[in-house]
N, C-alpha and C. Protein backbone atom coordinates (compact mmCIF):
# COMPACT_ATOMS: atom_id res chain seq x y z
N UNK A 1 146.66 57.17 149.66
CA UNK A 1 145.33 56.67 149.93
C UNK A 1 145.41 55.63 151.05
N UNK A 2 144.34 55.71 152.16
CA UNK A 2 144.47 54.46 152.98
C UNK A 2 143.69 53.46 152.75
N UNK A 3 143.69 52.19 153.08
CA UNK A 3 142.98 51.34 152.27
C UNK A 3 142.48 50.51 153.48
N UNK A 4 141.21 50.14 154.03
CA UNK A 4 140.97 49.91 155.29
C UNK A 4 139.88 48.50 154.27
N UNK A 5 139.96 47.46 155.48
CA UNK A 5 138.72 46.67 155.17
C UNK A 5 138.05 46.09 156.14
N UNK A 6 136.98 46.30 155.74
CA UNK A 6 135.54 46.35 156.86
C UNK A 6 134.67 44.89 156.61
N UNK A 7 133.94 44.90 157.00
CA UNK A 7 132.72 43.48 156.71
C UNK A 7 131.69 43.93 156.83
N UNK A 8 130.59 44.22 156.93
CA UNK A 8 129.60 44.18 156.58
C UNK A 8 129.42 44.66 158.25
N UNK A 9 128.23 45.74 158.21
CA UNK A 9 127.90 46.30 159.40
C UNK A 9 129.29 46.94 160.30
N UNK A 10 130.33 46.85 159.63
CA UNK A 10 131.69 47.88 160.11
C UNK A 10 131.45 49.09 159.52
N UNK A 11 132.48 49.96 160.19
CA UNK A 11 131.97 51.07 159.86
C UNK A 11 133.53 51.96 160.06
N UNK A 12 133.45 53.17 159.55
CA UNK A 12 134.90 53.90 159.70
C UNK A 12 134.77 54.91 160.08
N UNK A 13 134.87 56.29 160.98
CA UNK A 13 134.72 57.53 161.27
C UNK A 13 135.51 58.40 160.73
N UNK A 14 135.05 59.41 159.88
CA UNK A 14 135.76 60.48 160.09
C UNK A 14 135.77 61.70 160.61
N UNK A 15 136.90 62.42 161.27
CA UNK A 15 136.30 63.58 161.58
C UNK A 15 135.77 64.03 162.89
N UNK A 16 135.42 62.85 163.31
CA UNK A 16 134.62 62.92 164.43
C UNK A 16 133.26 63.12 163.94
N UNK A 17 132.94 63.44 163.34
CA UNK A 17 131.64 63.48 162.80
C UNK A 17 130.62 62.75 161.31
N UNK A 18 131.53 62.33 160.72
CA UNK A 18 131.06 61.55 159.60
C UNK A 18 131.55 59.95 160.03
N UNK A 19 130.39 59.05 159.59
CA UNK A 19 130.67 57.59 159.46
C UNK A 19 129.90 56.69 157.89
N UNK A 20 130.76 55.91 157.73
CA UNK A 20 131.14 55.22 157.03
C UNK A 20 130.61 53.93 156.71
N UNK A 21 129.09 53.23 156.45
CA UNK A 21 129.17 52.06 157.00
C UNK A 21 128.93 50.97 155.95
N UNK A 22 129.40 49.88 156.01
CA UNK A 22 128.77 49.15 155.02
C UNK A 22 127.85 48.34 155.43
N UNK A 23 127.59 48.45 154.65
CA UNK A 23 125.03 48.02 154.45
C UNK A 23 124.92 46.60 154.10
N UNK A 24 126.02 46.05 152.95
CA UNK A 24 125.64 45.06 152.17
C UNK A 24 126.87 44.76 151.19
N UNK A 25 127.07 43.56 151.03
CA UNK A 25 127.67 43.28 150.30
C UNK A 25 127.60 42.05 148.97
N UNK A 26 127.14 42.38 148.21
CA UNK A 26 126.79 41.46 146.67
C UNK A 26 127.53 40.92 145.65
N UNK A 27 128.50 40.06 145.69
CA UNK A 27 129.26 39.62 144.82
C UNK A 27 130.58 40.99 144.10
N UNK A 28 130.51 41.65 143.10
CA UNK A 28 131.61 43.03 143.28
C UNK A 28 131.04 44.50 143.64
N UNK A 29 129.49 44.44 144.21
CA UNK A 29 129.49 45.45 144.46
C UNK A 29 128.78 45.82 146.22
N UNK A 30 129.71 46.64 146.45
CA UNK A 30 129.20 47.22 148.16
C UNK A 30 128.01 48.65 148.30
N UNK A 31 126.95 48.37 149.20
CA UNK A 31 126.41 49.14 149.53
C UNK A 31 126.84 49.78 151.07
N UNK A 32 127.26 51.09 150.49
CA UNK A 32 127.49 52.08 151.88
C UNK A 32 126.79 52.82 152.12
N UNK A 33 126.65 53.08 153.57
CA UNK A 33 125.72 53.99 154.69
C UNK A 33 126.60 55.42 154.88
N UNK A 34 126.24 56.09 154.59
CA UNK A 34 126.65 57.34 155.16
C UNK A 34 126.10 58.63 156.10
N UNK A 35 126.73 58.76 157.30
CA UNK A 35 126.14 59.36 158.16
C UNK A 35 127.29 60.83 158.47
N UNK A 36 126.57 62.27 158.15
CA UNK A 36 127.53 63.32 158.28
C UNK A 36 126.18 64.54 158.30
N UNK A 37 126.96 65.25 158.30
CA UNK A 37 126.29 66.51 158.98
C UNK A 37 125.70 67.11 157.83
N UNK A 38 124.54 67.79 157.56
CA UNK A 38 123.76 68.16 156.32
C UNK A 38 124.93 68.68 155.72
N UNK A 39 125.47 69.61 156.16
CA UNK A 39 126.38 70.87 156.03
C UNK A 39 127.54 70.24 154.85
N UNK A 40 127.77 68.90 155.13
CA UNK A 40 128.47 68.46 154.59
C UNK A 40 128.29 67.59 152.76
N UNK A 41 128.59 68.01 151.98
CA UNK A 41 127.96 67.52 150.53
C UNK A 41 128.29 66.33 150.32
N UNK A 42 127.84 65.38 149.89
CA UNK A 42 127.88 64.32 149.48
C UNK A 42 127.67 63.78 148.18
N UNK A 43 128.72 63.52 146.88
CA UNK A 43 128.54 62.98 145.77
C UNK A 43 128.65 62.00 145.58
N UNK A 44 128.17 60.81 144.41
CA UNK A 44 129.28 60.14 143.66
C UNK A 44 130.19 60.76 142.74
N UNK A 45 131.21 60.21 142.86
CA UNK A 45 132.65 60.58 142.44
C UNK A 45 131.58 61.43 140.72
N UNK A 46 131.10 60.22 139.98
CA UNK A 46 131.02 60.44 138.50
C UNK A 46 130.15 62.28 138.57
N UNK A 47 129.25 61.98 140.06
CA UNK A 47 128.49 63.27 139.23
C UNK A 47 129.11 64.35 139.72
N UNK A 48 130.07 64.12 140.91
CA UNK A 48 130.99 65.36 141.54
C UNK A 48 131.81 65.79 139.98
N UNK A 49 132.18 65.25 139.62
CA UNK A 49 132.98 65.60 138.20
C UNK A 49 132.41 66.38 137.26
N UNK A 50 130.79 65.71 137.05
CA UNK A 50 130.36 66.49 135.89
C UNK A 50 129.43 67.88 136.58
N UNK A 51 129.93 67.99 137.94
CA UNK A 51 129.54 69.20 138.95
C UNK A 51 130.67 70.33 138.38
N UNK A 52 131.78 69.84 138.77
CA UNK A 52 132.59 70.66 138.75
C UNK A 52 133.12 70.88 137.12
N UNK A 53 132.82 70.23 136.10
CA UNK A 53 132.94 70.56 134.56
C UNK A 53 132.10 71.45 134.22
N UNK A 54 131.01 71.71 134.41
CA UNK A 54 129.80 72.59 134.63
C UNK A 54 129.97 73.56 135.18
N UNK A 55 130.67 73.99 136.28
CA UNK A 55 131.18 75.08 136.93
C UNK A 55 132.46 75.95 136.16
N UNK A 56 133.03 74.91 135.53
CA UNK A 56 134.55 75.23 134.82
C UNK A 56 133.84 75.78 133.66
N UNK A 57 132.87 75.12 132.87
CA UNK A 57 132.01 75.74 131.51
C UNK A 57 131.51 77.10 131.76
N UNK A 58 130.68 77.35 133.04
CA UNK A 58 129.93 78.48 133.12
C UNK A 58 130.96 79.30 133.65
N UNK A 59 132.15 79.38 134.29
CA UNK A 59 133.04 80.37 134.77
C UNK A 59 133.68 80.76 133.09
N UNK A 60 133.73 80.07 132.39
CA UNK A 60 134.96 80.29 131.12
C UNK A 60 133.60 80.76 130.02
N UNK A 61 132.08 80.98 130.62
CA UNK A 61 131.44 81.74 129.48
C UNK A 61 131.17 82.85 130.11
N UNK A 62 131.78 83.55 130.79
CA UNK A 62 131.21 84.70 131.40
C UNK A 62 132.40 85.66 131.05
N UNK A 63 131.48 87.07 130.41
CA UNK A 63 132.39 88.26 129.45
C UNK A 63 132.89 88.75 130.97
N UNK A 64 134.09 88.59 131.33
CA UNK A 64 134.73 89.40 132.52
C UNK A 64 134.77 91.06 132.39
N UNK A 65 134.73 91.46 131.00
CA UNK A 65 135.21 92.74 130.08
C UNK A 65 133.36 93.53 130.57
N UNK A 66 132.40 92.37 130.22
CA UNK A 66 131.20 93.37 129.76
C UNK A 66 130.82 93.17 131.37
N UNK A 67 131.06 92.27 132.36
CA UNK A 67 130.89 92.28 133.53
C UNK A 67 131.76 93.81 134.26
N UNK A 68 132.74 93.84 134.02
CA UNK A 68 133.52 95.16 134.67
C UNK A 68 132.71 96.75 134.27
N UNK A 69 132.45 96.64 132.94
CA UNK A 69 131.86 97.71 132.62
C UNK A 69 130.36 97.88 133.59
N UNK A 70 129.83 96.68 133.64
CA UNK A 70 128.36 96.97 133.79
C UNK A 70 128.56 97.13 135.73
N UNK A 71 129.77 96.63 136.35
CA UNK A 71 129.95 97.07 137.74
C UNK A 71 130.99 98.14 138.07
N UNK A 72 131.78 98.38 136.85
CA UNK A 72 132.91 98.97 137.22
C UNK A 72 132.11 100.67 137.24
């Protein structure tokens, strides 16, 4: 992990196309700006997780058996 520190109205690029900025800063918590291309998704960490648990649930309820029959 790289660990960079900014101040307030700094900012970090990635990519060439995504930036990074911080907005504000309040005692332990930071508000960041983010600037990237629609194309590109953007979560918080917590709900990217319960994105991809949800994806893992609905792949592991699907009959692969009654799916083959009904395309095979």
């Amino acid at each position: 992990m790289l660990a960079l520190s900014r101040k307030k109205d700094e900012a970090i690029i990635i990519n060439d196309d995504i930036e990074i900025k911080v907005i504000e800063v309040k005692g332990d918590q930071v508000k960041l700006g983010i600037s990237a291309p629609k194309s590109v998704p953007i979560y918080r960490k917590e709900v990217y997780v319960q994105i991809q648990e949800a994806n893992k649930e609905a792949a592991n309820s699907v009959d692969v058996q009654a799916l083959g029959e009904l395309f095979g």
